[in-house]
N, C-alpha and C. Protein backbone atom coordinates (compact mmCIF):
# COMPACT_ATOMS: atom_id res chain seq x y z
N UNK A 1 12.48 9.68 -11.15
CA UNK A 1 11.21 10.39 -11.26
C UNK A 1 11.22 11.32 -12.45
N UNK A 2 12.71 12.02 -12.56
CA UNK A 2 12.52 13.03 -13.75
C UNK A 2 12.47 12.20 -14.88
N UNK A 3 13.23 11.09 -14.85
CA UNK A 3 13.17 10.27 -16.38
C UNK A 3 11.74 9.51 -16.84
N UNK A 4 10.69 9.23 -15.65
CA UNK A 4 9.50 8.86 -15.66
C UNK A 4 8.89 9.77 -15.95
N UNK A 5 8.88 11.30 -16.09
CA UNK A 5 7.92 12.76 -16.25
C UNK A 5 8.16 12.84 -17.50
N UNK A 6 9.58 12.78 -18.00
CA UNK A 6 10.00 13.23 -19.50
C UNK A 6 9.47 11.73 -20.40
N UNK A 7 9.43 10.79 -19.76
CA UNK A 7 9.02 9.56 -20.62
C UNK A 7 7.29 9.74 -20.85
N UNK A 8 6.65 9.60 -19.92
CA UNK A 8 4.92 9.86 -19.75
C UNK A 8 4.84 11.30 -20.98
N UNK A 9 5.62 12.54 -21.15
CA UNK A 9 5.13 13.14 -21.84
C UNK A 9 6.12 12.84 -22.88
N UNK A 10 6.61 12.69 -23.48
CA UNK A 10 7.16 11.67 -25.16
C UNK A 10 5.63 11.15 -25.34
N UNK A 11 5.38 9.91 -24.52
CA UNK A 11 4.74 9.30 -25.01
C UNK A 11 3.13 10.18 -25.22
N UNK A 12 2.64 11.13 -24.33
CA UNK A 12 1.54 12.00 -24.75
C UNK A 12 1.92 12.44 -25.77
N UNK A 13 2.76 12.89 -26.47
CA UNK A 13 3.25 13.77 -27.61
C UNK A 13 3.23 12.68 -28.39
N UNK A 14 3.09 12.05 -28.76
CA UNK A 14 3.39 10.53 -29.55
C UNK A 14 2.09 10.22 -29.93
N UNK A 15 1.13 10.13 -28.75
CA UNK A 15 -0.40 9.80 -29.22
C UNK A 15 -1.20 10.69 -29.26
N UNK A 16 -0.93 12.13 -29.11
CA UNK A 16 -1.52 13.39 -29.56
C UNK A 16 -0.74 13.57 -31.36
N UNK A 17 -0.05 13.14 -31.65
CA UNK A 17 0.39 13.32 -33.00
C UNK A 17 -0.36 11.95 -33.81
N UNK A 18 -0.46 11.07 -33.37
CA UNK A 18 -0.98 9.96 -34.09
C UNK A 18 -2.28 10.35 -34.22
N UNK A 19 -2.84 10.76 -33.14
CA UNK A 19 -4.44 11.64 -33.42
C UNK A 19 -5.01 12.56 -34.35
N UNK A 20 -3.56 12.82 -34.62
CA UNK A 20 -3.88 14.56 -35.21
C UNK A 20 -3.69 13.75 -36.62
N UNK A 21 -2.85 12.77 -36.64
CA UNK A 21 -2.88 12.35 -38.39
C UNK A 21 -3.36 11.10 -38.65
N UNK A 22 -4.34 11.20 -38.30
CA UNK A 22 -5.39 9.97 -38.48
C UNK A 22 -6.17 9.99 -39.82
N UNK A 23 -6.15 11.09 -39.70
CA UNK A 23 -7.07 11.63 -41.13
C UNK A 23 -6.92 11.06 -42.15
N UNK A 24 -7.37 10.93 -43.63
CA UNK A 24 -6.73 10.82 -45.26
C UNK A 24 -6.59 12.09 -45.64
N UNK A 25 -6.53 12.26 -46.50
CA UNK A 25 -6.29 13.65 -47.34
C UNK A 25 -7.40 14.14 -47.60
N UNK A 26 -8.43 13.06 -48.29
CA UNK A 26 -9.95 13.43 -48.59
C UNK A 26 -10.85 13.61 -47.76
N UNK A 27 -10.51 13.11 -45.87
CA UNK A 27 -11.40 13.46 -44.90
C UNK A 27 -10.91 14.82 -44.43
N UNK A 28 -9.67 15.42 -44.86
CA UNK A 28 -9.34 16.56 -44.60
C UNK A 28 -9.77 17.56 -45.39
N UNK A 29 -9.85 17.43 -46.52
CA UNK A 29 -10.29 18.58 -47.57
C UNK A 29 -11.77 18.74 -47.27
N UNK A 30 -12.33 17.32 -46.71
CA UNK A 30 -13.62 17.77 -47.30
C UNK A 30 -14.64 18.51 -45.90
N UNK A 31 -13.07 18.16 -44.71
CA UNK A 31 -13.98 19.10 -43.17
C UNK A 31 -13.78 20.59 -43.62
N UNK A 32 -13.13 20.79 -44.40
CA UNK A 32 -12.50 22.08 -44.93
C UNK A 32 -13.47 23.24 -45.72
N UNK A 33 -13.98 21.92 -46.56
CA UNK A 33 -15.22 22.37 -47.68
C UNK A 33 -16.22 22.45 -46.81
N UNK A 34 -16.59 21.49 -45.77
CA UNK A 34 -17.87 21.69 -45.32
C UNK A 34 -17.44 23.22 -44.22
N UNK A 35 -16.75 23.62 -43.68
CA UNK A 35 -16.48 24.43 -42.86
C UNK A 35 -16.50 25.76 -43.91
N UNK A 36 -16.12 26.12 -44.80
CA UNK A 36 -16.43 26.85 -45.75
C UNK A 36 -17.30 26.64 -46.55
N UNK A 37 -18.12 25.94 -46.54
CA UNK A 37 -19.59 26.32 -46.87
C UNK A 37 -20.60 26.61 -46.01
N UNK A 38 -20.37 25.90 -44.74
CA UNK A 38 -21.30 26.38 -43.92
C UNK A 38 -20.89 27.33 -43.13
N UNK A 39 -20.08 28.09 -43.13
CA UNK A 39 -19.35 29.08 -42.95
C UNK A 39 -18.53 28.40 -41.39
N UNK A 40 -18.30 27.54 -41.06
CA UNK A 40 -18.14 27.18 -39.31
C UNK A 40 -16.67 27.64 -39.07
N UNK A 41 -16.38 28.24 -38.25
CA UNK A 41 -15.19 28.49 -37.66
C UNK A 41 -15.06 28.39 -36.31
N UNK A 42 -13.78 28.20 -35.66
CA UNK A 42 -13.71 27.83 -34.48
C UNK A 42 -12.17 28.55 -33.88
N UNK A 43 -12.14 29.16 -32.63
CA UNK A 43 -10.69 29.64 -32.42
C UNK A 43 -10.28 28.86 -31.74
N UNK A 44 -10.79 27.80 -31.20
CA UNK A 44 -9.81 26.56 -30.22
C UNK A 44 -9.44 25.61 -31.05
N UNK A 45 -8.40 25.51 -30.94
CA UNK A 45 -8.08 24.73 -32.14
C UNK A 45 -8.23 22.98 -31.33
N UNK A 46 -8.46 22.94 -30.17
CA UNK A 46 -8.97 21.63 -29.55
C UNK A 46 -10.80 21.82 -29.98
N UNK A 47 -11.73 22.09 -30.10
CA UNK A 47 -13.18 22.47 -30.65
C UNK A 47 -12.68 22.02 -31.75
N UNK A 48 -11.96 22.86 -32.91
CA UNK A 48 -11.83 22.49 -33.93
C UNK A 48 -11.43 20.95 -34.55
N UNK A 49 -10.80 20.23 -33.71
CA UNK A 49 -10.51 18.69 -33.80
C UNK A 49 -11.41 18.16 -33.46
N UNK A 50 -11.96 18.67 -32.22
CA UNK A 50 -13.53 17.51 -31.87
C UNK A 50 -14.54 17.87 -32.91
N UNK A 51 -14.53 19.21 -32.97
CA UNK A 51 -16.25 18.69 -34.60
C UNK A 51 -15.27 18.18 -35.88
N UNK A 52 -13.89 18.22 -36.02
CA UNK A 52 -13.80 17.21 -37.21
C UNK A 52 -14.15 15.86 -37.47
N UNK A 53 -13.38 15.70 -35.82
CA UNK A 53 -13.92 13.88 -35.35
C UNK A 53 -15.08 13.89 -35.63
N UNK A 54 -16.13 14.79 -35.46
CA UNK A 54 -17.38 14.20 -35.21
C UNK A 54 -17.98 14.16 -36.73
N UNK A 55 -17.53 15.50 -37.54
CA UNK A 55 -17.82 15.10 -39.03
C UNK A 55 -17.55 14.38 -39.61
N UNK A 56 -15.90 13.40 -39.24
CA UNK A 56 -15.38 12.86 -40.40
C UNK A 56 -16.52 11.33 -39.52
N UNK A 57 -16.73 11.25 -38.60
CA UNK A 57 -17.31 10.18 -38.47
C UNK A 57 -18.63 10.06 -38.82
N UNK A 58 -19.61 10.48 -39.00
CA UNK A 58 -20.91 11.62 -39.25
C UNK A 58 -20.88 10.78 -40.73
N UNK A 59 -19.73 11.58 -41.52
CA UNK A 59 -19.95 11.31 -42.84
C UNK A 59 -19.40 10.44 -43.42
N UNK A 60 -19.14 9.52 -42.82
CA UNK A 60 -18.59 8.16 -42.53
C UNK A 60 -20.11 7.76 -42.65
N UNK A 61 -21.09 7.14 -41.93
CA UNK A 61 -22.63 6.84 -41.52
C UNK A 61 -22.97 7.74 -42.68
N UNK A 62 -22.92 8.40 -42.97
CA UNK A 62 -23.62 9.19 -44.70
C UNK A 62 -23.44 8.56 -45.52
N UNK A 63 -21.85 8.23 -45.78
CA UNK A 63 -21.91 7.69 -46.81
C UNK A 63 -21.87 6.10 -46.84
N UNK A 64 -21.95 4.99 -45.96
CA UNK A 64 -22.46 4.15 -45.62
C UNK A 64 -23.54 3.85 -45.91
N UNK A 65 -24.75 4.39 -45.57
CA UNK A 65 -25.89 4.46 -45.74
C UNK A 65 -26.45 4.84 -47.14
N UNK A 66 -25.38 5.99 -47.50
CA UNK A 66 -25.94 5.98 -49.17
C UNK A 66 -25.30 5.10 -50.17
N UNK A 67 -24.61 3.96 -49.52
CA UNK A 67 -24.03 2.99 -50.54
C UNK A 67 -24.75 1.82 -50.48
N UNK A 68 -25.63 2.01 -49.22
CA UNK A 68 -27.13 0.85 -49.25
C UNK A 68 -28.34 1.23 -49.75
N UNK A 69 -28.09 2.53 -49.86
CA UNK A 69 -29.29 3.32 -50.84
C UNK A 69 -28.77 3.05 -52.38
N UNK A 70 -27.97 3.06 -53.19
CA UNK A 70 -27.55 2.89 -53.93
C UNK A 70 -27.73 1.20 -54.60
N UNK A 71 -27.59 0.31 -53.37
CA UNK A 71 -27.97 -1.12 -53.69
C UNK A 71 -29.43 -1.40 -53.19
N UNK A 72 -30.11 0.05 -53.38
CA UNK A 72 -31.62 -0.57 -53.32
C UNK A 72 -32.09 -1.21 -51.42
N UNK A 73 -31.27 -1.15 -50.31
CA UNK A 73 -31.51 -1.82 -49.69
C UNK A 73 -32.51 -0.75 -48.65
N UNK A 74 -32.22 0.41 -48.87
CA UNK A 74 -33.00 1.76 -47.99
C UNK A 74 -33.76 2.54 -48.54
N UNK A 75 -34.72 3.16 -48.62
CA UNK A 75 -35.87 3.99 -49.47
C UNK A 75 -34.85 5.74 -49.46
N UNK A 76 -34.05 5.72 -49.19
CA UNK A 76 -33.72 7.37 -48.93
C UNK A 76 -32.44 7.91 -48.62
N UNK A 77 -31.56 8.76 -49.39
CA UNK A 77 -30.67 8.85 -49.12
C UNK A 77 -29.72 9.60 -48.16
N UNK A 78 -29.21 10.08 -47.37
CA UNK A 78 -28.79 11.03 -46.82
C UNK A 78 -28.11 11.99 -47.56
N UNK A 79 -27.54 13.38 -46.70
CA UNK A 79 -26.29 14.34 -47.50
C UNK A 79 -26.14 14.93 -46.07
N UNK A 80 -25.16 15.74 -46.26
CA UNK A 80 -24.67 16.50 -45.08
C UNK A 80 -25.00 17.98 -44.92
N UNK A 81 -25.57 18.12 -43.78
CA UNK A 81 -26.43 19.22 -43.59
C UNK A 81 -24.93 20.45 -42.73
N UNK A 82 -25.45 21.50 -41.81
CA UNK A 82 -24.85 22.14 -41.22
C UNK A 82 -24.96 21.89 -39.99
N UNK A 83 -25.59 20.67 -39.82
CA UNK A 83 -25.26 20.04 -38.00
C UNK A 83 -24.19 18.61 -38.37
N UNK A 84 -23.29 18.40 -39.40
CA UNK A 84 -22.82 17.26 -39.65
C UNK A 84 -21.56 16.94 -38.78
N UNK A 85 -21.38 18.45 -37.66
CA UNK A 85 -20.18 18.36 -36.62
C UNK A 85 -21.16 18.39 -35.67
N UNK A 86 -22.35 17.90 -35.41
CA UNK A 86 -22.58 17.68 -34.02
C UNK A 86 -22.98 16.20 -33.91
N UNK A 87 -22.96 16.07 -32.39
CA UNK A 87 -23.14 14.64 -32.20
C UNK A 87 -24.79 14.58 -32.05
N UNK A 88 -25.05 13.47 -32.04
CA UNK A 88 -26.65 12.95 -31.86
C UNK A 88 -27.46 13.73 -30.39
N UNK A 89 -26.50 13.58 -29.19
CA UNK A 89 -27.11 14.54 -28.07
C UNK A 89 -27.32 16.05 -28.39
N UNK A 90 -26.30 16.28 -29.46
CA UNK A 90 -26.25 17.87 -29.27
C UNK A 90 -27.56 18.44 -29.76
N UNK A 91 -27.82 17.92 -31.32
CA UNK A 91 -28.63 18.45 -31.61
C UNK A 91 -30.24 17.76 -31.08
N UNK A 92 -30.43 16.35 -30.55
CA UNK A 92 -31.59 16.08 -29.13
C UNK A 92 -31.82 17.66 -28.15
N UNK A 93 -30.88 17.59 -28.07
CA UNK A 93 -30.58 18.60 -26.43
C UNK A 93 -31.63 20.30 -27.25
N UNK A 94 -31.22 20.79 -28.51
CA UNK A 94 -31.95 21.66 -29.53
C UNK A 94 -33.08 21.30 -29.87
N UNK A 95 -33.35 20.77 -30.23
CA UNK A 95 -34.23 20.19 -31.04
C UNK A 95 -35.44 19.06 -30.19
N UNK A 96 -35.14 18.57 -29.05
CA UNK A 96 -35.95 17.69 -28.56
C UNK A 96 -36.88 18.38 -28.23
N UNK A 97 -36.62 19.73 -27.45
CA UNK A 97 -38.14 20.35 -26.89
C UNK A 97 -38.74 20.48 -27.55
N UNK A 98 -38.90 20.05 -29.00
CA UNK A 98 -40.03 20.48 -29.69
C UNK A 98 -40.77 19.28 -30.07
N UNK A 99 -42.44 19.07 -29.72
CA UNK A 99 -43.15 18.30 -30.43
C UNK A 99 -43.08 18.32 -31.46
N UNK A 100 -43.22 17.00 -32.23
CA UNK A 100 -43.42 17.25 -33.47
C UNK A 100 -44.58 16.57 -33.63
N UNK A 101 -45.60 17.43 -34.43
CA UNK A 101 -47.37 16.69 -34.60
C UNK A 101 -47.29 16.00 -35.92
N UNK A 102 -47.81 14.76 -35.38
CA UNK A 102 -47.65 14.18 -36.60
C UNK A 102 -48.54 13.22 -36.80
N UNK A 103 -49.69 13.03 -38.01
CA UNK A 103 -50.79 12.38 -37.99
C UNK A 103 -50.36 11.25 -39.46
N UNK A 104 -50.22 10.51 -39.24
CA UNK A 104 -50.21 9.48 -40.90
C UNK A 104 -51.10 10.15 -41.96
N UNK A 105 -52.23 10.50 -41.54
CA UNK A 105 -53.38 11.38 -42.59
C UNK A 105 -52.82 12.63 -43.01
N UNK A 106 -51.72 12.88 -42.70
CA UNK A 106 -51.30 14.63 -43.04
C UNK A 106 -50.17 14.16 -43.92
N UNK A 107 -50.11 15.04 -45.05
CA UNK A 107 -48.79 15.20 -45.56
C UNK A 107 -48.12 15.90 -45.50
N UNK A 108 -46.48 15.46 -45.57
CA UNK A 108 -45.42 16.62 -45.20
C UNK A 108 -45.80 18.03 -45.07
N UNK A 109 -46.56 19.05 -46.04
CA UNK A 109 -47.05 20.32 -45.93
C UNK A 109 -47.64 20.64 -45.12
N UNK A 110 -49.06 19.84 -45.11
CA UNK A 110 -49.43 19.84 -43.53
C UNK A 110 -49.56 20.20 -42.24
N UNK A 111 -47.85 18.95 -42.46
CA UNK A 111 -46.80 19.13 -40.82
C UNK A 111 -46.44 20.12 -40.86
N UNK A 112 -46.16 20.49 -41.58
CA UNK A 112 -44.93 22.64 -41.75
C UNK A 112 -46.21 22.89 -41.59
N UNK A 113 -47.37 23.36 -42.26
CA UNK A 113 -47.84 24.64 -41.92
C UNK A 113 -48.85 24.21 -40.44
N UNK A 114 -49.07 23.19 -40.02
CA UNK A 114 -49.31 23.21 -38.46
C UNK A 114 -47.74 23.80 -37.13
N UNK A 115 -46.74 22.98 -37.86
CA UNK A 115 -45.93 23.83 -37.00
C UNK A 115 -45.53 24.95 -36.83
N UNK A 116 -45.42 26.14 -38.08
CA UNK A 116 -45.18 27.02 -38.79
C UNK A 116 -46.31 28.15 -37.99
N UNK A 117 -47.89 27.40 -38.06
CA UNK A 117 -48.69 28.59 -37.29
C UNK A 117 -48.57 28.44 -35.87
C-alpha cells in the first residue's frame, strides 16, 4: 500500500511538471507581456496557470485567424484585448446581460451613442 501511495504521487509530480512545461519560450514571454501591460496579476499561482492556459490558447485562435485574414479568406482581423485570459463563458456570464440594439440602418456610432444614453 505504501509503495502504491509513493508510486500514484511520482507519477502526479511527473504530470504536474509536464504541464507546467508545456509552454515555448515565446508563449511564455508573451503571457508575461500581456500581464504587464494589462497590468493582471494573480497570487495563486494555480489562477495564474489557468489564465495562461487560457491565453496561450486564446492567442493561439488570434493568431490562426489572422493568418486567414492575411490570405484574404476573412474580412477582419483580430488582436488581443484585456479579456484574452478569459474563457468564452466568463466574459457571456459579464457581458450577456446586456442587450445589444442593433438595427442594419444604424452605424457603428449610432450603436454607442444609443447605448451610451
Amino acid at each position: 500500500m505504501k509503495f502504491y501511495s509513493i508510486f500514484v504521487l511520482i507519477v502526479f509530480a511527473c504530470l504536474l511538471s509536464l504541464t507546467l512545461c508545456e509552454y515555448t519560450e515565446e508563449e511564455s514571454n508573451a503571457w508575461i507581456s500581456y500581464k504587464n501591460k494589462f497590468e493582471k496579476h494573480y497570487d495563486d499561482p494555480a489562477e495564474d496557470e489557468l489564465r495562461k492556459q487560457i491565453f496561450i490558447e486564446n492567442r493561439k485562435i488570434i493568431m490562426e485567424h489572422n493568418e486567414r485574414y492575411e490570405r484574404g479568406e476573412v474580412a477582419y482581423s483580430l488582436a488581443i484585448n484585456r479579456f484574452a485570459d478569459w474563457t468564452p463563458e466568463e466574459i457571456k456570464r459579464l457581458y450577456g446581460r446586456y442587450k445589444l440594439w442593433f438595427s442594419p440602418s444604424l452605424s457603428p456610432t449610432e450603436i454607442i451613442q444609443q447605448v451610451e444614453e
